[in-house]
N, C-alpha and C. Protein backbone atom coordinates (compact mmCIF):
# COMPACT_ATOMS: atom_id res chain seq x y z
N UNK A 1 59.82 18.13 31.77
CA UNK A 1 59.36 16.96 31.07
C UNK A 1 60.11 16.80 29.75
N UNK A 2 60.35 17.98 29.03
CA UNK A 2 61.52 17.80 28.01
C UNK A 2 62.70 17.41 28.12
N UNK A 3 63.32 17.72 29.35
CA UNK A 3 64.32 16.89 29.57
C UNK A 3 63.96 15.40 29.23
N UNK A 4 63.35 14.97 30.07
CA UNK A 4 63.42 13.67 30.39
C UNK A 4 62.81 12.59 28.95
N UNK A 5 62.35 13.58 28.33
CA UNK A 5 61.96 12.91 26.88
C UNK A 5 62.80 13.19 26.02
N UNK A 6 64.36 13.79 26.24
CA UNK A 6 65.16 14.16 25.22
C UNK A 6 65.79 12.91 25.69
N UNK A 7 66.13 12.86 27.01
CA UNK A 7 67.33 11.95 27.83
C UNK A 7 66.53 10.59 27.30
N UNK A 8 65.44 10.32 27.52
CA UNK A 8 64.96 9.14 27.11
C UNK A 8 65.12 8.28 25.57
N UNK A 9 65.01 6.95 25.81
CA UNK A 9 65.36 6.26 24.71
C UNK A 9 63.85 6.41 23.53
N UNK A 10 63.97 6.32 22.73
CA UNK A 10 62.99 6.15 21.31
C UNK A 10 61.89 5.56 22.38
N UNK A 11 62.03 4.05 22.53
CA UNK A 11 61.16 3.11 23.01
C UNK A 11 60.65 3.40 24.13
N UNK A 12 61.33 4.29 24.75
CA UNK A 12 60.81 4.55 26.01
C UNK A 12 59.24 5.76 26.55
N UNK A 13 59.68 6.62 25.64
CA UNK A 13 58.95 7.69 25.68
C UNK A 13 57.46 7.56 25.64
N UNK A 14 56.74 6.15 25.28
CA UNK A 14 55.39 6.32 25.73
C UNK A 14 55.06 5.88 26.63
N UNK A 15 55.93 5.76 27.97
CA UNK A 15 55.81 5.43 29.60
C UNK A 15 56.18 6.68 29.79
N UNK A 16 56.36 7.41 29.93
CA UNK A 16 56.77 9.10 29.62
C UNK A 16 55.56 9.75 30.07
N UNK A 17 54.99 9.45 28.53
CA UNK A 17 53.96 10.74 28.17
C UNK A 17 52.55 9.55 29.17
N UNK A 18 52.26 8.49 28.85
CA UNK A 18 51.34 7.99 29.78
C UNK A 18 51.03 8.36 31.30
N UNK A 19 52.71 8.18 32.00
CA UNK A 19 52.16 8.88 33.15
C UNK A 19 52.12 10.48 33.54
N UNK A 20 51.95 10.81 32.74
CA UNK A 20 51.80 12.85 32.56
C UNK A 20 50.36 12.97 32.96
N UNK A 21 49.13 12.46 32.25
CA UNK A 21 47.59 12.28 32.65
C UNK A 21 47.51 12.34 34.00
N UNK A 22 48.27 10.90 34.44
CA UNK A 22 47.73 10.74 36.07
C UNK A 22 48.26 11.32 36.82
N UNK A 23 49.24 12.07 36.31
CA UNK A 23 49.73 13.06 37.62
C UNK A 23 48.93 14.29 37.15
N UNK A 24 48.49 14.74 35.91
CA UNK A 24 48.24 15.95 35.72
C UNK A 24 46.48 15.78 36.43
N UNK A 25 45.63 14.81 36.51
CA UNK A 25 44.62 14.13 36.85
C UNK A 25 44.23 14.49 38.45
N UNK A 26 45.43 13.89 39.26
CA UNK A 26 45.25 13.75 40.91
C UNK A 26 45.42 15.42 41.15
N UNK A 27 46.32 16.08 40.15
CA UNK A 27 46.54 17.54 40.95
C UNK A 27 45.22 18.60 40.21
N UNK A 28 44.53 18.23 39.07
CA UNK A 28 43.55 18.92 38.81
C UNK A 28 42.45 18.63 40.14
N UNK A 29 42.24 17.78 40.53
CA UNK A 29 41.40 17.39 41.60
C UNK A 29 41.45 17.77 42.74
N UNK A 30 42.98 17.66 42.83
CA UNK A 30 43.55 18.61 44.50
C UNK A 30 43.25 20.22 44.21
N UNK A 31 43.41 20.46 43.10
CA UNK A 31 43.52 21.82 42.89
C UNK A 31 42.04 22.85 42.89
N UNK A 32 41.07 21.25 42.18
CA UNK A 32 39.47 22.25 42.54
C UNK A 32 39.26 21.91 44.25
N UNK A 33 39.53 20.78 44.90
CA UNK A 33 38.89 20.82 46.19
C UNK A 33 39.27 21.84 46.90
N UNK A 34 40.16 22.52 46.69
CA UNK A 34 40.20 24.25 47.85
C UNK A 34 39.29 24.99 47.40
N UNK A 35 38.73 25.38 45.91
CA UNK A 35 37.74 26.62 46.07
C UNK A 35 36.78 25.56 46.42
N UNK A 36 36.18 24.45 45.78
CA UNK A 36 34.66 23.55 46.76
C UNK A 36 34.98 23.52 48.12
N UNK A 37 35.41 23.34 48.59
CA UNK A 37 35.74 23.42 50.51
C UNK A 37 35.73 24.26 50.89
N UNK A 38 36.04 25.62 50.33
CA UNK A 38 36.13 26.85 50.63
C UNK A 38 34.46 27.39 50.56
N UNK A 39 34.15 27.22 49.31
CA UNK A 39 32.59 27.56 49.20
C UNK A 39 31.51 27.39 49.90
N UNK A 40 31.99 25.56 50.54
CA UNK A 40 30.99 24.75 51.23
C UNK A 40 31.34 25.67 52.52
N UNK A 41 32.48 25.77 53.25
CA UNK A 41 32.42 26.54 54.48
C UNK A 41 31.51 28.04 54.50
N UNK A 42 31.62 28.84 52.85
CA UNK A 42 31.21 29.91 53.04
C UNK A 42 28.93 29.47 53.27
N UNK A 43 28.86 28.69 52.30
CA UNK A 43 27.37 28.65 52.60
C UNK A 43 27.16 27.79 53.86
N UNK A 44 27.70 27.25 55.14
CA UNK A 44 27.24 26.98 56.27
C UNK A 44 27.88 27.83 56.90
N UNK A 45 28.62 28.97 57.06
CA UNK A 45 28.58 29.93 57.81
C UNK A 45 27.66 30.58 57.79
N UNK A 46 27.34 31.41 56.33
CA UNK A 46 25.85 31.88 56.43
C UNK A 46 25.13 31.53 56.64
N UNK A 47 24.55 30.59 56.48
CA UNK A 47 23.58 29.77 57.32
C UNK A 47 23.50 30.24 58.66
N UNK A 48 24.98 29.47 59.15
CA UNK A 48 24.64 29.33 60.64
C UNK A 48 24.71 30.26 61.39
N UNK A 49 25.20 32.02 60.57
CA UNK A 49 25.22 33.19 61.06
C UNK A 49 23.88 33.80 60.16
N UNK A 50 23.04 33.40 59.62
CA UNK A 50 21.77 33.86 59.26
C UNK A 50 20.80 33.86 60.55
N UNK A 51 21.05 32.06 60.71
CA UNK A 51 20.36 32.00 61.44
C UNK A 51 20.28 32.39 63.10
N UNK A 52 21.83 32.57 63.60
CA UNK A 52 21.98 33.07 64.91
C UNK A 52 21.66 34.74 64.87
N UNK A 53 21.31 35.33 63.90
CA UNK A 53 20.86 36.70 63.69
C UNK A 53 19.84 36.90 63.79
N UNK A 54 18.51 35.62 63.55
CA UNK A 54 17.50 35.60 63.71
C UNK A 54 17.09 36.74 62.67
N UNK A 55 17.92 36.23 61.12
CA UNK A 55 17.19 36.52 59.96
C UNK A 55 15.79 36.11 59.78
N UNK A 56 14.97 37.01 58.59
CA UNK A 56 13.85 36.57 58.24
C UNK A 56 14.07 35.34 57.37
N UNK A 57 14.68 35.07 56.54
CA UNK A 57 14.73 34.27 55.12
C UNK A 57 16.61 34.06 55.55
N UNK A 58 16.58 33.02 56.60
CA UNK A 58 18.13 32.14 56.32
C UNK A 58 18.44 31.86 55.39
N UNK A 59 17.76 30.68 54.71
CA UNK A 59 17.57 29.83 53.80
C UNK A 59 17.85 30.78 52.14
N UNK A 60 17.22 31.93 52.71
CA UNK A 60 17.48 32.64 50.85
C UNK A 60 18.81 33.45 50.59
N UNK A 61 18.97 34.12 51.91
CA UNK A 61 20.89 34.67 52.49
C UNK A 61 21.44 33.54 51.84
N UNK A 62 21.33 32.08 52.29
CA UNK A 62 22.37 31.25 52.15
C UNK A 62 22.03 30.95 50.63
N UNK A 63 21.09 30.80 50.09
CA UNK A 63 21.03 30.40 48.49
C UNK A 63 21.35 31.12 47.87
N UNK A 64 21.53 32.64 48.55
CA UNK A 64 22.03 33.87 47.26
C UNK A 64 23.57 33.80 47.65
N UNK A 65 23.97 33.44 48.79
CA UNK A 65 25.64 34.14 48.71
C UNK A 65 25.91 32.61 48.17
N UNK A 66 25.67 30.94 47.63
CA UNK A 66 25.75 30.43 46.86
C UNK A 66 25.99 30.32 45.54
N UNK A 67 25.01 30.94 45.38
CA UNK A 67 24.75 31.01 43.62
C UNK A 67 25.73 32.16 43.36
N UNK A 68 25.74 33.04 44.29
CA UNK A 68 26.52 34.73 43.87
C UNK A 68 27.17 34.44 44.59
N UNK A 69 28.52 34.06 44.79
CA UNK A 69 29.88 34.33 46.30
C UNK A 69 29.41 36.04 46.14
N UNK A 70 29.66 36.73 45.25
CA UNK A 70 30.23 38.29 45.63
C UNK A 70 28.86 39.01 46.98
N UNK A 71 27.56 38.23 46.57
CA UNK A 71 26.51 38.99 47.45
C UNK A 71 26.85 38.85 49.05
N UNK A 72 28.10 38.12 49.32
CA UNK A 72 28.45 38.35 50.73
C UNK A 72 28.53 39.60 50.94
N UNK A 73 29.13 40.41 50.02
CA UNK A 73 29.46 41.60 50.82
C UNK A 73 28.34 42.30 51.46
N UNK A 74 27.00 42.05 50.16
CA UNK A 74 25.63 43.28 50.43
C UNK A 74 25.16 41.88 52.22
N UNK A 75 25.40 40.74 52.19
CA UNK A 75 24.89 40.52 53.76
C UNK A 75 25.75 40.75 54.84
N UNK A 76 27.00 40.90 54.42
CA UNK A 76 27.76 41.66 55.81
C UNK A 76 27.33 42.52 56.33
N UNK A 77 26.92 43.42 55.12
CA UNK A 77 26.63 44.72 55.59
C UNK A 77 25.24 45.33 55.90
N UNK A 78 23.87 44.03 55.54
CA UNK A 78 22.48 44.43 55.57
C UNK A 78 22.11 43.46 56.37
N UNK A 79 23.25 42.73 57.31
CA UNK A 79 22.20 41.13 58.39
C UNK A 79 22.35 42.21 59.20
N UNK A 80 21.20 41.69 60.25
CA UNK A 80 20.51 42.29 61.54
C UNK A 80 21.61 42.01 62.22
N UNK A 81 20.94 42.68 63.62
CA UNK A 81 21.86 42.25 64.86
C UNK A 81 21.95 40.95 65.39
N UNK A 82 22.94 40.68 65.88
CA UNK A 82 23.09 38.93 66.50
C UNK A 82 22.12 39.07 67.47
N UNK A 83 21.54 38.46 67.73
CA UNK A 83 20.27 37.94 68.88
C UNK A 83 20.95 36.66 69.67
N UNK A 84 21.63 36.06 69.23
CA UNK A 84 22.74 34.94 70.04
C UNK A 84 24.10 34.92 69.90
N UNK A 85 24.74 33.98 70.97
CA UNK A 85 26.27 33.79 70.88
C UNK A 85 26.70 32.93 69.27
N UNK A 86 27.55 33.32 69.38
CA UNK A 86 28.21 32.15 68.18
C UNK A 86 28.14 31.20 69.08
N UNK A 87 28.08 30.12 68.06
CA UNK A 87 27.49 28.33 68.35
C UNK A 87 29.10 28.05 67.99
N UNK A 88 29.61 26.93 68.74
CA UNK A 88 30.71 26.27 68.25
C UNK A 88 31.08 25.98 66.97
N UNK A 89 29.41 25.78 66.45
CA UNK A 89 29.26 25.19 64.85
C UNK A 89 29.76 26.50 64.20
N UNK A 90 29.51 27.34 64.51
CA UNK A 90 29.83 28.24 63.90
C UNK A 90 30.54 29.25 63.42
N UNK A 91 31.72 28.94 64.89
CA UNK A 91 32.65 29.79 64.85
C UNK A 91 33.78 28.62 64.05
N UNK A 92 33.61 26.87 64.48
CA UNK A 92 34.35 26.19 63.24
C UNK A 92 34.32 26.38 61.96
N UNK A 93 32.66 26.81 61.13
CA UNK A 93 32.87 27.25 59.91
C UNK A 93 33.67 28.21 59.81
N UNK A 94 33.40 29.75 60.64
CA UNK A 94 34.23 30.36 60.13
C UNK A 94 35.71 30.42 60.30
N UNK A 95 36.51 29.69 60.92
CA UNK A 95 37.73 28.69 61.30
C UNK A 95 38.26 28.83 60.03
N UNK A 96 37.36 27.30 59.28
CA UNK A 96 37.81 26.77 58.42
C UNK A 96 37.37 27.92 56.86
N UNK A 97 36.62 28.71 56.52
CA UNK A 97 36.25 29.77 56.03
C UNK A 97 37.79 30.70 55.95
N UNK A 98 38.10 30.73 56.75
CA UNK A 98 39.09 32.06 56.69
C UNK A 98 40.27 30.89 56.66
N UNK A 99 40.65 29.98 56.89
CA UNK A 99 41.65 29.27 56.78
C UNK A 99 41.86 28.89 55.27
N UNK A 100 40.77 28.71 54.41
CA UNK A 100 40.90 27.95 53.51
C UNK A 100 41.14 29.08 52.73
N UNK A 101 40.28 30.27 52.60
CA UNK A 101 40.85 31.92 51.91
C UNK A 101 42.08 32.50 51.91
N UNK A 102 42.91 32.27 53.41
CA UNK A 102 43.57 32.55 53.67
C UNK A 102 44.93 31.75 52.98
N UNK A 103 44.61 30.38 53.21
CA UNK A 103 45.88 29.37 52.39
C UNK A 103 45.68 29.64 50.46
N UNK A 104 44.33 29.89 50.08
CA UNK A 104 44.36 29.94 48.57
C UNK A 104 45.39 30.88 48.25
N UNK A 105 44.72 31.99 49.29
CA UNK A 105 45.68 33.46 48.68
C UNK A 105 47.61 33.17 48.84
N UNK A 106 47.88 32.80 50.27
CA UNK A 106 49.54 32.51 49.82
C UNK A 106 49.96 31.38 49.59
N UNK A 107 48.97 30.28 48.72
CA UNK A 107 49.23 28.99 47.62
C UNK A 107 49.57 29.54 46.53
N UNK A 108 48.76 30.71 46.00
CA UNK A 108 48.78 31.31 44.63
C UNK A 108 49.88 32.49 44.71
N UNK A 109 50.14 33.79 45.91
CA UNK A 109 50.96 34.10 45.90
C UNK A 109 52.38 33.96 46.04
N UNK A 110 52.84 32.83 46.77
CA UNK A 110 53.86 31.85 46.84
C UNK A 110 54.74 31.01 46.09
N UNK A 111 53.50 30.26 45.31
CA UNK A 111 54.13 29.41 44.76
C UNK A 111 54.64 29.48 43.24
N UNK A 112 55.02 28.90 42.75
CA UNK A 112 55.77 29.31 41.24
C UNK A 112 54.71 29.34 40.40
N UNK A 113 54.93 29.61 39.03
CA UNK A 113 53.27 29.69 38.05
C UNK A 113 53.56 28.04 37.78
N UNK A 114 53.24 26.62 38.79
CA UNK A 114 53.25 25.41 38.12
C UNK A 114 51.90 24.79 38.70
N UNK A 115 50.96 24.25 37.78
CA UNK A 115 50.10 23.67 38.09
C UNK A 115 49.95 22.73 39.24
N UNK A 116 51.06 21.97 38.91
CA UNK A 116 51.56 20.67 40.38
C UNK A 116 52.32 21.33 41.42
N UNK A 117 52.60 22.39 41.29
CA UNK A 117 53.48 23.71 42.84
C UNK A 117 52.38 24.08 43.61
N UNK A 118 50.95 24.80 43.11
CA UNK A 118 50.25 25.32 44.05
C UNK A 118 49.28 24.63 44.46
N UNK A 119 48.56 23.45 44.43
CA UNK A 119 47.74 22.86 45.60
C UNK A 119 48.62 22.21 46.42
N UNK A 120 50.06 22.19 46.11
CA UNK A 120 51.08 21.19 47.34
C UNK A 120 51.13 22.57 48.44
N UNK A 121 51.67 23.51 47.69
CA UNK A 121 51.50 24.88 48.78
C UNK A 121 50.11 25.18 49.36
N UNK A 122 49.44 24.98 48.45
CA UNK A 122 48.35 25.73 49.08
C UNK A 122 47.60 24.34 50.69
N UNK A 123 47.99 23.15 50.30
CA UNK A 123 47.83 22.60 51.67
C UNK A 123 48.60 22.58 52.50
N UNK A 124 50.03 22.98 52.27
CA UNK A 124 51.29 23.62 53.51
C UNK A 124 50.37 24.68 54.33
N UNK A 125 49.62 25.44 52.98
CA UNK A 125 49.50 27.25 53.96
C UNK A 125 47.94 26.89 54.98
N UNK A 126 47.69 25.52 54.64
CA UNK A 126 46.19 25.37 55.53
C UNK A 126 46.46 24.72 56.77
N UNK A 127 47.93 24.02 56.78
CA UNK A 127 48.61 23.89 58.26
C UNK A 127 49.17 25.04 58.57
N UNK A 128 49.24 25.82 58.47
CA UNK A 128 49.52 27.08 58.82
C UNK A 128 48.45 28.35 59.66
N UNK A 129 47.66 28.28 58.48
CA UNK A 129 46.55 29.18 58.54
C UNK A 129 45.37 28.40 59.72
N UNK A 130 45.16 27.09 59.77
CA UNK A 130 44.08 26.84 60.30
C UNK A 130 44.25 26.78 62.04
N UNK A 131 45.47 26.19 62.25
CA UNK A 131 45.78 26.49 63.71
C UNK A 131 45.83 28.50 63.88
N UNK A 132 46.66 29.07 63.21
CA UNK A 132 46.05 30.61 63.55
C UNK A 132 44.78 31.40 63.55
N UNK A 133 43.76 30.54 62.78
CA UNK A 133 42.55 31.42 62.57
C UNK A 133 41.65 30.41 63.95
N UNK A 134 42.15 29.51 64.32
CA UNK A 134 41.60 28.90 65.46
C UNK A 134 41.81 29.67 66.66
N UNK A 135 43.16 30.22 66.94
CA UNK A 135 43.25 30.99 67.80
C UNK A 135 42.84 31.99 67.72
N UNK A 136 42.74 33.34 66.50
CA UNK A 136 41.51 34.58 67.02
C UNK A 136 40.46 34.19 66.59
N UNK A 137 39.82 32.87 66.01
CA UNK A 137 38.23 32.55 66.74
C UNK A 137 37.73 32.58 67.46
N UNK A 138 38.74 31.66 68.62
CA UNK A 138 38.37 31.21 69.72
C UNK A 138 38.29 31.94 70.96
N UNK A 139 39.33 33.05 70.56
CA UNK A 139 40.31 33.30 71.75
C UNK A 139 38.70 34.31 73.06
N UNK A 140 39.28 34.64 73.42
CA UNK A 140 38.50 34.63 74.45
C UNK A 140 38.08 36.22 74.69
N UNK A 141 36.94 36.61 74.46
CA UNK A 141 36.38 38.06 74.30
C UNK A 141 37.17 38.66 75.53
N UNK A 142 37.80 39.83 75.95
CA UNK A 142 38.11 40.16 76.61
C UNK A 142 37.04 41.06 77.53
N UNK A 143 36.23 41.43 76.99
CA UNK A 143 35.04 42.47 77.47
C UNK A 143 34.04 41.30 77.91
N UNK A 144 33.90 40.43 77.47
CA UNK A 144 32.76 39.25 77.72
C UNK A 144 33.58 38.90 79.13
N UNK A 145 34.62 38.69 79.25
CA UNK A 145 35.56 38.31 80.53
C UNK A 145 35.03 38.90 81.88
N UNK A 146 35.45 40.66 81.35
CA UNK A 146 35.44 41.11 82.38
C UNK A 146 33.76 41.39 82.73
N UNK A 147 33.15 41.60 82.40
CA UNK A 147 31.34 41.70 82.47
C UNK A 147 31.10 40.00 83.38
N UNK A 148 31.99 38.88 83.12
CA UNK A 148 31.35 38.12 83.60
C UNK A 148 31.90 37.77 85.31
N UNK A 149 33.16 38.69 85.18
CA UNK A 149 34.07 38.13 86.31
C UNK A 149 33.33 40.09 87.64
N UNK A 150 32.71 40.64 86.62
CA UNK A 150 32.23 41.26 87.66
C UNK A 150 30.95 41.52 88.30
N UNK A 151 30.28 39.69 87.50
CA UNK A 151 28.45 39.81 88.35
C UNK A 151 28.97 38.65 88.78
């Protein structure tokens, strides 16, 4: 930007600095919607893996790993046993859950230290990441296979 305000004429320079806001504006905005999208996927996964666990208190799992992201770890490790299959709904959250974690981390490791560099990367790495985390979502239990192909 110093360049272009050295190269620039006297008169010119407050069409310059005016449009600096609106670009600095659209990429602050791009730049919070990955951790909010990211968050929103993390509290309807829990949810929708609270509730396919046939937790006591869904509803309070999902309001604490909200308010606290870090208390995921203590429900990884203290939810009951699954009592059902993953729901479609659910294996899309966690899709988009690990896609969106996955693109923050090599948006930020990737890209240069520029404010306007890493949400452009970081939505490259979510075409990237989201078709791969679709495939070991989806992909197809291999043990569920064979149990079904031998009743």
């Amino acid at each position: 930007m110093f360049e272009t305000l050295a190269a620039a004429p006297p008169q010119s320079t407050g069409a310059v600095l005016a449009a600096a806001p609106m670009q600095s504006a659209a990429t602050y905005a791009a730049a919070a919607a990955f951790p909010l999208l990211t968050w929103v996927a993390l509290v309807v996964w829990v949810y929708l893996d609270a509730r396919a666990r046939g937790g006591d208190h869904p509803v309070r799992s999902t309001l604490t790993v909200a308010v606290f992201p870090p208390a995921l770890v203590a429900y990884v490790v203290y939810r009951p046993e699954r009592t059902a299959a993953p729901s479609d709904r659910e294996r899309a959250a966690l899709t988009v859950l690990l896609a969106l974690l996955s693109a923050m981390m090599a948006g930020t490791a990737f890209s240069p230290p520029d404010v306007f560099a890493q949400p452009r990367n970081t939505f490259g790495a979510v075409l990237v990441t989201l078709p791969l985390f679709y495939l070991l979502v989806y992909r197809e239990d291999p043990e569920g296979a064979d149990a079904d192909a031998a009743s």
